[in-house]
PDB file of N, CA and C in Angstrom:
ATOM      1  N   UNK A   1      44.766 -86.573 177.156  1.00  0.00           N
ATOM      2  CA  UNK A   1      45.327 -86.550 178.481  1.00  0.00           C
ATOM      3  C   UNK A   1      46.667 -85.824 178.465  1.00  0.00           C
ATOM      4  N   UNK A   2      46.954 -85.188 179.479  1.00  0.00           N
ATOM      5  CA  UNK A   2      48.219 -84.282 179.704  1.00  0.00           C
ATOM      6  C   UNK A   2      49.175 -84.950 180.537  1.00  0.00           C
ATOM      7  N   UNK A   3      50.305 -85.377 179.850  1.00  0.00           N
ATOM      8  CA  UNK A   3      51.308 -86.973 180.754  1.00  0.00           C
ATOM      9  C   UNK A   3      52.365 -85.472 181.439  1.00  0.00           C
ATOM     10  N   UNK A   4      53.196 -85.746 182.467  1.00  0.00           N
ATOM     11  CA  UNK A   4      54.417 -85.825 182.969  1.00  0.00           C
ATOM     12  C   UNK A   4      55.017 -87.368 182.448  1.00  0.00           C
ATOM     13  N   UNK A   5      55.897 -86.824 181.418  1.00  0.00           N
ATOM     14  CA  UNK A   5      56.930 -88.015 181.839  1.00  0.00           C
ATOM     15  C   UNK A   5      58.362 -88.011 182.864  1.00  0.00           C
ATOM     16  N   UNK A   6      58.421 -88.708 183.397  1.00  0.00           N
ATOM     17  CA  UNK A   6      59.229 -88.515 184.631  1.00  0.00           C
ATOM     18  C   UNK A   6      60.354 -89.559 184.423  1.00  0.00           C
ATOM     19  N   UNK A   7      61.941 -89.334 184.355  1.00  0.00           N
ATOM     20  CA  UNK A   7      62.848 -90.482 183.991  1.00  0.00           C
ATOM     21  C   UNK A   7      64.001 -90.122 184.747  1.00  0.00           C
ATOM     22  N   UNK A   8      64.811 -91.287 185.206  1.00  0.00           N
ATOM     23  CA  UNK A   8      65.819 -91.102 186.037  1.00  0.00           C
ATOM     24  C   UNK A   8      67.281 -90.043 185.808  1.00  0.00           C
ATOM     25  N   UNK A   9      67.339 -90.280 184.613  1.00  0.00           N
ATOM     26  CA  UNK A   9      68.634 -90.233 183.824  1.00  0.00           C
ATOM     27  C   UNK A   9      68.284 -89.375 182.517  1.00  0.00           C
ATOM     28  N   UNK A  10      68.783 -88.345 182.113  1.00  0.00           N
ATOM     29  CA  UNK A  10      68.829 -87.685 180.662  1.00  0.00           C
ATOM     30  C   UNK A  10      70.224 -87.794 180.452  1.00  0.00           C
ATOM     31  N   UNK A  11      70.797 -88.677 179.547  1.00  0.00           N
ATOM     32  CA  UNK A  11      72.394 -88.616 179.161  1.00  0.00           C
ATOM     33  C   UNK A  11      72.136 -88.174 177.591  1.00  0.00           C
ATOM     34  N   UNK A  12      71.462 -88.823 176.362  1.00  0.00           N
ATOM     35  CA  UNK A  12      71.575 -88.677 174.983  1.00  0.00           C
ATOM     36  C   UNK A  12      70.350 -88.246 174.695  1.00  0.00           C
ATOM     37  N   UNK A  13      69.583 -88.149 175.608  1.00  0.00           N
ATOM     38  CA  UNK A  13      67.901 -87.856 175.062  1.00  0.00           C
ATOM     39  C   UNK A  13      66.792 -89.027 174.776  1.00  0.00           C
ATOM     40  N   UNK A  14      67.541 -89.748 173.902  1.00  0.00           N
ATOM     41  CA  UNK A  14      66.531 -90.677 173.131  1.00  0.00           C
ATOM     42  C   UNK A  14      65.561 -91.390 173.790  1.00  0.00           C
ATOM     43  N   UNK A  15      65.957 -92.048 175.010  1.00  0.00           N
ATOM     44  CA  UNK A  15      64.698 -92.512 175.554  1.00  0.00           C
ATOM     45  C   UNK A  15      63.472 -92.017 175.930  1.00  0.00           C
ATOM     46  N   UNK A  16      63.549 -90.844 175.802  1.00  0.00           N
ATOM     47  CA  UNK A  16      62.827 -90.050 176.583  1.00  0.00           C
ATOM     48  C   UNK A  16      61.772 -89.290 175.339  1.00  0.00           C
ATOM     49  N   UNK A  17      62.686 -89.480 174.642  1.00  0.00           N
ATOM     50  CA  UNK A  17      62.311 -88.845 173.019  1.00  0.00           C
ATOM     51  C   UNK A  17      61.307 -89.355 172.512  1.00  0.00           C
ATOM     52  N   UNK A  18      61.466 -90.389 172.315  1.00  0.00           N
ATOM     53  CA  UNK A  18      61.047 -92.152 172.013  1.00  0.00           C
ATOM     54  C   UNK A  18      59.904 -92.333 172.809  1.00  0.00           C
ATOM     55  N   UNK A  19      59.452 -92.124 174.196  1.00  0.00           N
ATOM     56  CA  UNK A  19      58.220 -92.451 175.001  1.00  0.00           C
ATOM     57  C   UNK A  19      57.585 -90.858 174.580  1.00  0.00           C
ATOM     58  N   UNK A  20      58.053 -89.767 174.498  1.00  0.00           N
ATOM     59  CA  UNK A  20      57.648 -88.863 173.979  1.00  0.00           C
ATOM     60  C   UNK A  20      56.594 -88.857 172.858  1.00  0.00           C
ATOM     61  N   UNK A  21      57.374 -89.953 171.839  1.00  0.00           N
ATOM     62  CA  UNK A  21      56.358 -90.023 170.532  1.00  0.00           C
ATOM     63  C   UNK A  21      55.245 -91.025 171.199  1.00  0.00           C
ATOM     64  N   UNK A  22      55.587 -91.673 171.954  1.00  0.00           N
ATOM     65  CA  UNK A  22      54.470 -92.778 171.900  1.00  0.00           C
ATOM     66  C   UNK A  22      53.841 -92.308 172.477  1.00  0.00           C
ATOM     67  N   UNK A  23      53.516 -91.245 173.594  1.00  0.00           N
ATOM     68  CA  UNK A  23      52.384 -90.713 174.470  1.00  0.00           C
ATOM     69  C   UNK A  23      51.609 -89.796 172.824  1.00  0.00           C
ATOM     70  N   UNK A  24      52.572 -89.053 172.301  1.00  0.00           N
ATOM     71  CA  UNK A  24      52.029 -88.623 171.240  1.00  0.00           C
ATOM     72  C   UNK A  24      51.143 -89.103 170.096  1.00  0.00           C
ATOM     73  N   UNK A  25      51.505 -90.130 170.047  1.00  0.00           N
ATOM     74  CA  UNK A  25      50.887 -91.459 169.083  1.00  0.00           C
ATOM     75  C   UNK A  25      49.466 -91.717 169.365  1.00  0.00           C
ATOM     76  N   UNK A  26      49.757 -91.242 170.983  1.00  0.00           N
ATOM     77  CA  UNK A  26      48.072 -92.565 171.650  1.00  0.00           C
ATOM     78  C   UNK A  26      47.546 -90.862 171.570  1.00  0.00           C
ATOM     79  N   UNK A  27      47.546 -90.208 171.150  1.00  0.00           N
ATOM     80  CA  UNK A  27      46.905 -88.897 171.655  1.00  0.00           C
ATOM     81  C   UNK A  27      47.115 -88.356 172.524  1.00  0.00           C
ATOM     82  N   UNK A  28      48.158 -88.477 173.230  1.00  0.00           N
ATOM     83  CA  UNK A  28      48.764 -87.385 174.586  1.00  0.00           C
ATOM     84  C   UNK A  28      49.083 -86.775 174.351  1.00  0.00           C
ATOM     85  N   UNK A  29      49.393 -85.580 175.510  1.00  0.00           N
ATOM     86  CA  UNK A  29      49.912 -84.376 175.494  1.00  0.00           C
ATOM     87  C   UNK A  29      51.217 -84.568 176.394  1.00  0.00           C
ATOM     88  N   UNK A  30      52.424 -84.158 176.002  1.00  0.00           N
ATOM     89  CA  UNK A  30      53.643 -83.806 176.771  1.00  0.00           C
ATOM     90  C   UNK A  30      53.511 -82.286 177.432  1.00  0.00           C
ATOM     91  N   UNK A  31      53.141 -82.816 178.517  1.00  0.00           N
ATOM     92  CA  UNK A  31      53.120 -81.805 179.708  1.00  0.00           C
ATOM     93  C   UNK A  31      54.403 -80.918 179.590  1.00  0.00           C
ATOM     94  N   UNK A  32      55.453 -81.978 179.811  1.00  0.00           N
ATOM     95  CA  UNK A  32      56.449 -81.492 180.083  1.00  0.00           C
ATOM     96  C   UNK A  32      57.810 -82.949 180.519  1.00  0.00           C
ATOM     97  N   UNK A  33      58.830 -82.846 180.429  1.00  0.00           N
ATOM     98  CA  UNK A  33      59.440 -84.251 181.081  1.00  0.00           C
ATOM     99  C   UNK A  33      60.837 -83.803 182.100  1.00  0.00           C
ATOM    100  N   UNK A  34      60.719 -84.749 183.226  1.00  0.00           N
ATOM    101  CA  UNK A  34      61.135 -84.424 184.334  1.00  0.00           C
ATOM    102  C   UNK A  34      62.210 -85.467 184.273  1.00  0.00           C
ATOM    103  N   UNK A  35      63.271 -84.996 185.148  1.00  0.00           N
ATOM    104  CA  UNK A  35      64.706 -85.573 185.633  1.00  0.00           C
ATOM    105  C   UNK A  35      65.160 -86.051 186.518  1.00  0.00           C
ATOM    106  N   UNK A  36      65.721 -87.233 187.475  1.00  0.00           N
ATOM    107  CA  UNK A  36      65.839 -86.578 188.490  1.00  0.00           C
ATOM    108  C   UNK A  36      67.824 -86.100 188.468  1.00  0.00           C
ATOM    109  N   UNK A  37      68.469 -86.807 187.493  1.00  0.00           N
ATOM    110  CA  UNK A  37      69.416 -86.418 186.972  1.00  0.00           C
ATOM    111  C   UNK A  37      70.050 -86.158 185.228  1.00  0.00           C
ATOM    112  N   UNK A  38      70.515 -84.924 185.396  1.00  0.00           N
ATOM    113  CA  UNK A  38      70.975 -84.818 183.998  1.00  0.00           C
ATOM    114  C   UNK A  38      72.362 -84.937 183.575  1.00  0.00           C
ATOM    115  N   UNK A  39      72.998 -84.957 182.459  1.00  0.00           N
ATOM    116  CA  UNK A  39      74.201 -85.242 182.799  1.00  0.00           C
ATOM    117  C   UNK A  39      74.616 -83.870 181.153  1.00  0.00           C
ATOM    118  N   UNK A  40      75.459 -83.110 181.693  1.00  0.00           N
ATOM    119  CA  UNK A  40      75.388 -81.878 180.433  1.00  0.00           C
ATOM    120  C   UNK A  40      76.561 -81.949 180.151  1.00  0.00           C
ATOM    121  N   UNK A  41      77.115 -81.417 178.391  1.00  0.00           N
ATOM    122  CA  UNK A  41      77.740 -81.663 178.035  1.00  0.00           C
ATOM    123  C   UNK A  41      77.854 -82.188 176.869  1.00  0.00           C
ATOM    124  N   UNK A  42      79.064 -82.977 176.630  1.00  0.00           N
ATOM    125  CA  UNK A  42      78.986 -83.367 175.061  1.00  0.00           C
ATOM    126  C   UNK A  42      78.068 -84.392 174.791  1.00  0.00           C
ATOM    127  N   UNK A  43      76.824 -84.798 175.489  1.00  0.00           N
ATOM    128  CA  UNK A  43      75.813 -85.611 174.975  1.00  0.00           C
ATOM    129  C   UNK A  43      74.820 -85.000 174.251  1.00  0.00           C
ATOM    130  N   UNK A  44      74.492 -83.896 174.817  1.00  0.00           N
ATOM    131  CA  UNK A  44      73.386 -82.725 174.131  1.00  0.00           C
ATOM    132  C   UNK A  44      72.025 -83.257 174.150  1.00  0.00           C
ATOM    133  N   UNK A  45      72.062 -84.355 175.135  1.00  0.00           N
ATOM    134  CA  UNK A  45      70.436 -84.664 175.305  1.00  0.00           C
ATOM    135  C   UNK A  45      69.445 -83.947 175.462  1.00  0.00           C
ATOM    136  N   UNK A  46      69.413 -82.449 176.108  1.00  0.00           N
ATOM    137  CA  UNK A  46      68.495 -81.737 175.822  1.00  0.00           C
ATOM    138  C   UNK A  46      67.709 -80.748 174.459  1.00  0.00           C
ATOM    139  N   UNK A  47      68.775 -81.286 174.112  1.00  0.00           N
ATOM    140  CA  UNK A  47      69.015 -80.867 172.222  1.00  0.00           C
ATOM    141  C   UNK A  47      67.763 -81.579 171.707  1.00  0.00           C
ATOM    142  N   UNK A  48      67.430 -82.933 171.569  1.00  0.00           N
ATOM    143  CA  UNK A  48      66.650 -83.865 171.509  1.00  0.00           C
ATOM    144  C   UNK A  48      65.631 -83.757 172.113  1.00  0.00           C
ATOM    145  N   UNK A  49      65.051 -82.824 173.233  1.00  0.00           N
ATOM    146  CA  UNK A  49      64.129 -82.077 173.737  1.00  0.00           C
ATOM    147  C   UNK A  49      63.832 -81.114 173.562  1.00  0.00           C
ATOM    148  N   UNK A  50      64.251 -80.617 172.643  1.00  0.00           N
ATOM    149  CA  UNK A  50      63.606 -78.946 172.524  1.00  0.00           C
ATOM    150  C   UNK A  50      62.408 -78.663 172.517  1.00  0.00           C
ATOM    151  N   UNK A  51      61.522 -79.521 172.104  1.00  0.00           N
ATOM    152  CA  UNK A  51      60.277 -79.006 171.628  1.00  0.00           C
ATOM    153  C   UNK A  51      59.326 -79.325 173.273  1.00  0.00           C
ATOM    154  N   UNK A  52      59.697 -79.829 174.248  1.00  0.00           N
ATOM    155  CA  UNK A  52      59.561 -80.027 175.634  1.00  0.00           C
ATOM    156  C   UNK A  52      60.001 -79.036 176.476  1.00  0.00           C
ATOM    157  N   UNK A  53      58.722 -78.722 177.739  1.00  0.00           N
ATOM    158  CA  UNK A  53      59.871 -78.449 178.549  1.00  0.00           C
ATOM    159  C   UNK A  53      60.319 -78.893 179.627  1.00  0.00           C
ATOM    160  N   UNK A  54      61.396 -79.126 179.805  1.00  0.00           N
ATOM    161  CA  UNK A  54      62.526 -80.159 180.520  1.00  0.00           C
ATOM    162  C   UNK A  54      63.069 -79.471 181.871  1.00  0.00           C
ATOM    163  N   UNK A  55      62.926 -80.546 182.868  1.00  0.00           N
ATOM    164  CA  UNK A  55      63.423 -80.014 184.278  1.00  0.00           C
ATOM    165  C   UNK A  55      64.172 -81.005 184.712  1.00  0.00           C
ATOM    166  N   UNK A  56      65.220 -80.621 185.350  1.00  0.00           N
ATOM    167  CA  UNK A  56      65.909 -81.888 186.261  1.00  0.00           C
ATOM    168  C   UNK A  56      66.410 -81.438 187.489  1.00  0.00           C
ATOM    169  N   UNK A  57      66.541 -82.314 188.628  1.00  0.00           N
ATOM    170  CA  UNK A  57      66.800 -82.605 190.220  1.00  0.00           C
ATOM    171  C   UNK A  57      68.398 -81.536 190.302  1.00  0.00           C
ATOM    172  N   UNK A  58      69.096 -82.231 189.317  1.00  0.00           N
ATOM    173  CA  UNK A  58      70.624 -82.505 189.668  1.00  0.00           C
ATOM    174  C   UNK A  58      70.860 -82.350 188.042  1.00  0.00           C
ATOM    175  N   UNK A  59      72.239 -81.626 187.846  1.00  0.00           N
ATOM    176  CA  UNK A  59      72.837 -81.395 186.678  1.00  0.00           C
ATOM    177  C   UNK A  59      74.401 -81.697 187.009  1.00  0.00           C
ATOM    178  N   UNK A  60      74.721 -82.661 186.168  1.00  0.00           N
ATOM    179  CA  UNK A  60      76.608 -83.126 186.136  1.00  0.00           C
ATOM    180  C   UNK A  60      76.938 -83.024 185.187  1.00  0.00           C
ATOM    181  N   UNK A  61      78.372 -82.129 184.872  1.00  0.00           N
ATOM    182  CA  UNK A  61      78.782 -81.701 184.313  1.00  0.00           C
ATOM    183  C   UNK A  61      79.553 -83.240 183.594  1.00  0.00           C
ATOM    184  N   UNK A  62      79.518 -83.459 182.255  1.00  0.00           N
ATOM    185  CA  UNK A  62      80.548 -84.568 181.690  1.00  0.00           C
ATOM    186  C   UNK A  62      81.542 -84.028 180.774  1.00  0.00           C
ATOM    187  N   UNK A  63      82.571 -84.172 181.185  1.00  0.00           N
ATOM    188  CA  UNK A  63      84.202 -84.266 180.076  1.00  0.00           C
ATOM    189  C   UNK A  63      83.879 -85.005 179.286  1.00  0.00           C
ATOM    190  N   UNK A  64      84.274 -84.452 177.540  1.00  0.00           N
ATOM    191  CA  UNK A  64      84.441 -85.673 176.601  1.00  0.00           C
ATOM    192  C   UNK A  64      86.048 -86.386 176.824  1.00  0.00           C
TER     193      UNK A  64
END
């Protein structure tokens, strides 16, 4: 099966990372994983996505 994962928030990646493997685990396919906010910057959560490809609503810029 071919998932969208769809999540509110991308700040560090990992959660997203993490349901990533487990669709992978059961035999899924990562479509792709969706945002509806990202937050860019010194978290580098999309770093942790590379191998995805990643869309989001809204992008905020964060100061360390």
């Amino acid at each position: 099966e071919k998932v969208l994962l769809f999540d509110d928030l991308l700040a560090t990646g990992g959660t997203a990372k993490a349901a990533a493997n487990i669709i992978e685990k059961a035999k899924g396919i990562v479509a792709g994983i969706a945002f509806v906010i990202e937050l860019i910057g010194s978290l580098h959560g999309r770093d942790q996505l590379k191998d995805y490809d990643v869309m989001s609503l809204v992008k905020i810029p964060v100061e360390e």
